[in-house]
C-alpha atoms as a PDB file:
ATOM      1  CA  UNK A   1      18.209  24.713   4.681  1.00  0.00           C
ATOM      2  CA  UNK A   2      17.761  22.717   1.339  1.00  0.00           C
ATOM      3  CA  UNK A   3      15.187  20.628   1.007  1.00  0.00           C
ATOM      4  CA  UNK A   4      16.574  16.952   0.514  1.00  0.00           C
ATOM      5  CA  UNK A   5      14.168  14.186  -0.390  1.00  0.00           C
ATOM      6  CA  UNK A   6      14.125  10.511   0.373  1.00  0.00           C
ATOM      7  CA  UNK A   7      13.199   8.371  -2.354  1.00  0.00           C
ATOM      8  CA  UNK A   8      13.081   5.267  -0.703  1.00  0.00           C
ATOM      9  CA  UNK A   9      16.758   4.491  -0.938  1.00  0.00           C
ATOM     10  CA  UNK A  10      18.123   5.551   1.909  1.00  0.00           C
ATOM     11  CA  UNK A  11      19.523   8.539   1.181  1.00  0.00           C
ATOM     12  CA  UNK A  12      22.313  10.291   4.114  1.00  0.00           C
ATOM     13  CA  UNK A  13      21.019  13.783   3.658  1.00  0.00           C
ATOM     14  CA  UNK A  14      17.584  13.361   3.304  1.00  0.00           C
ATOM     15  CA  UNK A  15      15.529  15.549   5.233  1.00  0.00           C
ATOM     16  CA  UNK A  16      11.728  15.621   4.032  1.00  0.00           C
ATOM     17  CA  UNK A  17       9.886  12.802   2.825  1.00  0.00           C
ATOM     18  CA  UNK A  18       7.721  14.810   0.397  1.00  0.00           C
ATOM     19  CA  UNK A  19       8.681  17.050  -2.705  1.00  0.00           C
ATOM     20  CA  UNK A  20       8.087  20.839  -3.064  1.00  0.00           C
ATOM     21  CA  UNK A  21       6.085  19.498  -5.884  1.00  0.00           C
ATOM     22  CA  UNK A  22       4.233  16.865  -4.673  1.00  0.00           C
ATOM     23  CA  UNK A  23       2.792  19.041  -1.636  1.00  0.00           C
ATOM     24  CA  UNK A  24       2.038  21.461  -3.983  1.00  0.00           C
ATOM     25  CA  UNK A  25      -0.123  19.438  -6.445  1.00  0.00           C
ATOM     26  CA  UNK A  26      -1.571  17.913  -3.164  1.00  0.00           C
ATOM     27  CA  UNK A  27      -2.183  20.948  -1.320  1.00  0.00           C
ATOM     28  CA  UNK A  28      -3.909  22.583  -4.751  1.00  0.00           C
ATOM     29  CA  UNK A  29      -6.016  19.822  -5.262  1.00  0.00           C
ATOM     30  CA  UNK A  30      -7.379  20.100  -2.095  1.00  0.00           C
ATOM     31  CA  UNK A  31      -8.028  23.613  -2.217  1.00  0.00           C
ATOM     32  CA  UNK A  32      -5.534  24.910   0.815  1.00  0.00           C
ATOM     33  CA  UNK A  33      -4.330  28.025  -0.416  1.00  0.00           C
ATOM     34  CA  UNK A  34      -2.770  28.825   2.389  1.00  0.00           C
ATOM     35  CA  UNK A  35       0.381  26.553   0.988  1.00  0.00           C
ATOM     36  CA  UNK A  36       0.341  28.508  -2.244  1.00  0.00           C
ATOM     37  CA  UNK A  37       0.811  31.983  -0.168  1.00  0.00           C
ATOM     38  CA  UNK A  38       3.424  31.048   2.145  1.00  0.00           C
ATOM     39  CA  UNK A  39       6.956  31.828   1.084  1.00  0.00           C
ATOM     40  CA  UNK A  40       8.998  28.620  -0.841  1.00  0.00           C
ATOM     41  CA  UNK A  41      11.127  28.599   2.467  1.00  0.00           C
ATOM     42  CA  UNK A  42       8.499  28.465   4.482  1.00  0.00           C
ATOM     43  CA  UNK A  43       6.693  25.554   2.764  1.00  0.00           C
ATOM     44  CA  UNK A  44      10.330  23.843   2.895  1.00  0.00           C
ATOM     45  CA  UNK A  45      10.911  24.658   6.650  1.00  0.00           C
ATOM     46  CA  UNK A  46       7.006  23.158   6.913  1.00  0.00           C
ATOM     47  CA  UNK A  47       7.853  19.844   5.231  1.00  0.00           C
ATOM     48  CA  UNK A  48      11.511  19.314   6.937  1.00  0.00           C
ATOM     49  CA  UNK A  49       9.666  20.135  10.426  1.00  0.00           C
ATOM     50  CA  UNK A  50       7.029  17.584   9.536  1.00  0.00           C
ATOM     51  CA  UNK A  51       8.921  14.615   8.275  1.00  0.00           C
ATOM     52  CA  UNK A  52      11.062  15.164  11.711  1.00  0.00           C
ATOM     53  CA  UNK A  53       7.982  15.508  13.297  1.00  0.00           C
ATOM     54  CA  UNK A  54       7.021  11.840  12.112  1.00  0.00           C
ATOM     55  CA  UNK A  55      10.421  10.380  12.555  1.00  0.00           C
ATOM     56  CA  UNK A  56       9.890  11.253  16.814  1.00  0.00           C
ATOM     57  CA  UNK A  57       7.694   8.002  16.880  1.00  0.00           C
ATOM     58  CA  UNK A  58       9.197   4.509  17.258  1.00  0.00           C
ATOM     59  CA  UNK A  59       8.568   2.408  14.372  1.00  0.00           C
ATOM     60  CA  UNK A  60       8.856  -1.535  14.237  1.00  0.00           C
ATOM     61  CA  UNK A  61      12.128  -3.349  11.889  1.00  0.00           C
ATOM     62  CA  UNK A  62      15.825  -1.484  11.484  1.00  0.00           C
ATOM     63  CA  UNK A  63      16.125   1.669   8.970  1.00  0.00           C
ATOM     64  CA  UNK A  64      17.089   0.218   5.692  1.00  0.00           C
ATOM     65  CA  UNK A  65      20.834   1.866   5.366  1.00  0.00           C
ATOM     66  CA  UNK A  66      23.073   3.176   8.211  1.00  0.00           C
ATOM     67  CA  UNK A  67      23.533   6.638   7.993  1.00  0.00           C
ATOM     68  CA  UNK A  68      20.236   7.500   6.375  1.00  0.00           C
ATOM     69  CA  UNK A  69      18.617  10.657   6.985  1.00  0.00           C
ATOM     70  CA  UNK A  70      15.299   9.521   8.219  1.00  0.00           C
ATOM     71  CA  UNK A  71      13.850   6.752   9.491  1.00  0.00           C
ATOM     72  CA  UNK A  72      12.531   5.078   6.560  1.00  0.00           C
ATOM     73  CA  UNK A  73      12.032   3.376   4.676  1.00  0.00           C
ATOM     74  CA  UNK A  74      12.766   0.154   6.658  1.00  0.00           C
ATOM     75  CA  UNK A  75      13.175  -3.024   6.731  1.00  0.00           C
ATOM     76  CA  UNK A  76      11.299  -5.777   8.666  1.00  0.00           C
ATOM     77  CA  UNK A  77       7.848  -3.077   8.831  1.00  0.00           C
ATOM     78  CA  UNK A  78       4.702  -4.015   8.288  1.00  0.00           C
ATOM     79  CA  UNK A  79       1.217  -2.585   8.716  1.00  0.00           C
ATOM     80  CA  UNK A  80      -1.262  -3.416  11.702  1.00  0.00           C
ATOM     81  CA  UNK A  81      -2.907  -6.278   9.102  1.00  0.00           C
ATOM     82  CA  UNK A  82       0.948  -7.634   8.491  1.00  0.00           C
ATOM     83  CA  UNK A  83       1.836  -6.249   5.374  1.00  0.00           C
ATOM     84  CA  UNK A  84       5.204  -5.770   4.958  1.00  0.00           C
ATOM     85  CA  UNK A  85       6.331  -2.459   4.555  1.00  0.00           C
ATOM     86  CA  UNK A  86       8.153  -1.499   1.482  1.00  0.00           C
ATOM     87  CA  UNK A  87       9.751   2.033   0.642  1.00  0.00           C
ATOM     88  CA  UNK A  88       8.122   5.427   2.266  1.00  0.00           C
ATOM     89  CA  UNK A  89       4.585   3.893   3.150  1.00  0.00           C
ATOM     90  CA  UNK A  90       1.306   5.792   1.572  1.00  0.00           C
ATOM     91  CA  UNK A  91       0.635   7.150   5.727  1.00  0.00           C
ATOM     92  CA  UNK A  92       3.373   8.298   6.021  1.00  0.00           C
ATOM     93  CA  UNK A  93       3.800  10.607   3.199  1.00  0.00           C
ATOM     94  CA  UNK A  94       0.397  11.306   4.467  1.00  0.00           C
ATOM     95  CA  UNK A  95       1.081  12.333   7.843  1.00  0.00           C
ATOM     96  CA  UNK A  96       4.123  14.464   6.800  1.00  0.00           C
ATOM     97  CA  UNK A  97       1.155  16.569   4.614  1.00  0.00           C
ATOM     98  CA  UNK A  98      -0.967  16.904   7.153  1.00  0.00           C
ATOM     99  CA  UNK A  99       1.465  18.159   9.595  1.00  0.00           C
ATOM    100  CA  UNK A 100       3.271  20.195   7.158  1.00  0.00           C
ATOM    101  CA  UNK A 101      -0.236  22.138   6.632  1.00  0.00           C
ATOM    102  CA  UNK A 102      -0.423  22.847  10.061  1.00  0.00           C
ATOM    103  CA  UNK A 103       2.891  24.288  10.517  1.00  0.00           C
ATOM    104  CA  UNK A 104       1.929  26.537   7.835  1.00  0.00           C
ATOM    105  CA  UNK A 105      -1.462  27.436   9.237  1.00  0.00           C
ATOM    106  CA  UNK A 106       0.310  28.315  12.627  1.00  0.00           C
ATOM    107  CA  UNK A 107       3.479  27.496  14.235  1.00  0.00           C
ATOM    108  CA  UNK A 108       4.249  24.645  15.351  1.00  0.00           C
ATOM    109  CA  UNK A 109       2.549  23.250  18.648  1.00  0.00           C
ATOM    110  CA  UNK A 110       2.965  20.634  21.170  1.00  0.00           C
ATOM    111  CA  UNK A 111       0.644  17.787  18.882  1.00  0.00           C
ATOM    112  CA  UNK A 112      -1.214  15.855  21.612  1.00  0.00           C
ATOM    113  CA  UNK A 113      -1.444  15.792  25.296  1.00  0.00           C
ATOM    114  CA  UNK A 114      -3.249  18.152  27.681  1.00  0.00           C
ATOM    115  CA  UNK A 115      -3.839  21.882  26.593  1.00  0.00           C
ATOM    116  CA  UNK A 116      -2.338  24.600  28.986  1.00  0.00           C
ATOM    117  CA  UNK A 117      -5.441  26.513  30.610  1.00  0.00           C
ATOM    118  CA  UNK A 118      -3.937  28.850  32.290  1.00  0.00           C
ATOM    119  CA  UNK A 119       0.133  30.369  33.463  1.00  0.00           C
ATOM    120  CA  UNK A 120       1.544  32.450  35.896  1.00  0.00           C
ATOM    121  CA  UNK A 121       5.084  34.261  35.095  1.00  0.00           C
ATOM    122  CA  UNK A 122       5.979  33.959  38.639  1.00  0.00           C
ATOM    123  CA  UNK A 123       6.459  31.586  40.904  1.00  0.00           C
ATOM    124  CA  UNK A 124       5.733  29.732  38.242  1.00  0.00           C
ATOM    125  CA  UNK A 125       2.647  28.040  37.540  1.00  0.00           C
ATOM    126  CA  UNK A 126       0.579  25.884  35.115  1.00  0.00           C
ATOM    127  CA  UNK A 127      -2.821  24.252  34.801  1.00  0.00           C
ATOM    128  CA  UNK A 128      -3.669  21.395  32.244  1.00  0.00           C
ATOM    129  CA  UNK A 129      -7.545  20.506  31.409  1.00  0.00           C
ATOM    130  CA  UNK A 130      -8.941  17.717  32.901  1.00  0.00           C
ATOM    131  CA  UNK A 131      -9.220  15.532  29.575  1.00  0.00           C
ATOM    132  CA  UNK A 132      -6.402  14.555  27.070  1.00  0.00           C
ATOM    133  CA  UNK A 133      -7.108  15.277  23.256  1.00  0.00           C
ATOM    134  CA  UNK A 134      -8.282  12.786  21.296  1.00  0.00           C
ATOM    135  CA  UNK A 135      -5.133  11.164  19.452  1.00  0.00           C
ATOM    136  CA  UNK A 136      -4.368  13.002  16.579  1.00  0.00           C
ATOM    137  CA  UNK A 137      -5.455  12.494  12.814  1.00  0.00           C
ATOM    138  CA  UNK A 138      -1.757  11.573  12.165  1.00  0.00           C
ATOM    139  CA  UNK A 139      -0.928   9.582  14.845  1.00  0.00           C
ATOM    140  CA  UNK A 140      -3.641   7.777  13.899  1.00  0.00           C
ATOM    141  CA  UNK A 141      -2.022   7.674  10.117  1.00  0.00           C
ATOM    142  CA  UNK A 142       1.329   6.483  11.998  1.00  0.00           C
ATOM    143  CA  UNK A 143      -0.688   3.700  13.935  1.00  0.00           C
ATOM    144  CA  UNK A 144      -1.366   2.312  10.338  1.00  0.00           C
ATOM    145  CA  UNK A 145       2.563   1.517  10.038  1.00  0.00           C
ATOM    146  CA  UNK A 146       3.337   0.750  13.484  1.00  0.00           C
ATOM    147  CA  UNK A 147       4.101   3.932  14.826  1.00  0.00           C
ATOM    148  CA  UNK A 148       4.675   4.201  18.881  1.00  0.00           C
ATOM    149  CA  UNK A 149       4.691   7.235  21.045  1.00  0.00           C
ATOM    150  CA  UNK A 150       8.592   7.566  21.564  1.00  0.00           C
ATOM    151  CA  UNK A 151       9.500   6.930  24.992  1.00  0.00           C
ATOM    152  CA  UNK A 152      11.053   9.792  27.424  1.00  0.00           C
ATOM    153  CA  UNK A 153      14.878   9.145  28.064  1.00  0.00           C
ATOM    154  CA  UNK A 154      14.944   8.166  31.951  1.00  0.00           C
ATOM    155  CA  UNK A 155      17.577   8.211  33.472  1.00  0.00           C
ATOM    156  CA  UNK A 156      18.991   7.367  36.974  1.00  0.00           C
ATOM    157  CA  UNK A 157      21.057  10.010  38.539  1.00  0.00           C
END
């Protein structure tokens, strides 16, 4: 899949908030050479998985075009100190980095919630630990800008 980047216009096709080249320099400057080995189709897969990854939380206001690829920019954001929010906000891009490193570092895992402590094949069976993780480094980014836990799709049958 091409990597398609969102500018802050609203573009149909986007599909990653950050540049190839962007997470590079980033990723170099902070030393994670990890990004530098992976294959370029991995590092795009990483960033497209990420910026979807972001876009599964609710955010406050409408997207800023109909049709556009991701969820923002957007209009009628702000942060938690009311600051409205104006193109692709500085946690965001932020959050898509962070995740994007750890798809890259391993593959992707459930982010939050309880860890699974133990399975049985059959008849099936699963055990969650007693405490929930901490929230996240990037949810805690996404707080910054609003960001809400997505709700399940409930339906009566």
């Amino acid at each position: 899949m091409t990597l398609i980047v969102e500018t802050g216009a609203g573009i149909s096709e986007a599909n990653s908030y950050i540049a190839a080249e962007i997470a590079a320099a980033h990723f170099t400057a902070l030393g994670l050479t990890v990004w530098a080995e992976a294959r370029e189709a991995q590092r795009e897969q990483a960033l497209i998985y990420a910026s979807a990854y972001v876009d599964s939380y609710r955010y406050e206001g409408k997207v800023l075009k109909d049709g556009q690829g991701l969820a923002w920019p957007r209009r009628g954001a702000s942060d938690r100190e009311g600051r409205i929010l104006v193109g692709l906000p500085h946690a965001l891009r932020t959050a898509v980095l962070e995740v994007a490193a750890d798809f890259i570092k391993s593959p992707p895992l459930a982010f939050g919630g309880r860890e699974v402590i133990r399975e049985k094949a059959g008849p099936v069976e699963l055990a969650y630990s007693k405490t929930r993780r901490q929230p996240s480094f990037v949810f805690r980014l996404l707080q910054q800008i609003g960001a809400r836990p997505a709700l399940p799709d409930v339906r009566r049958g």
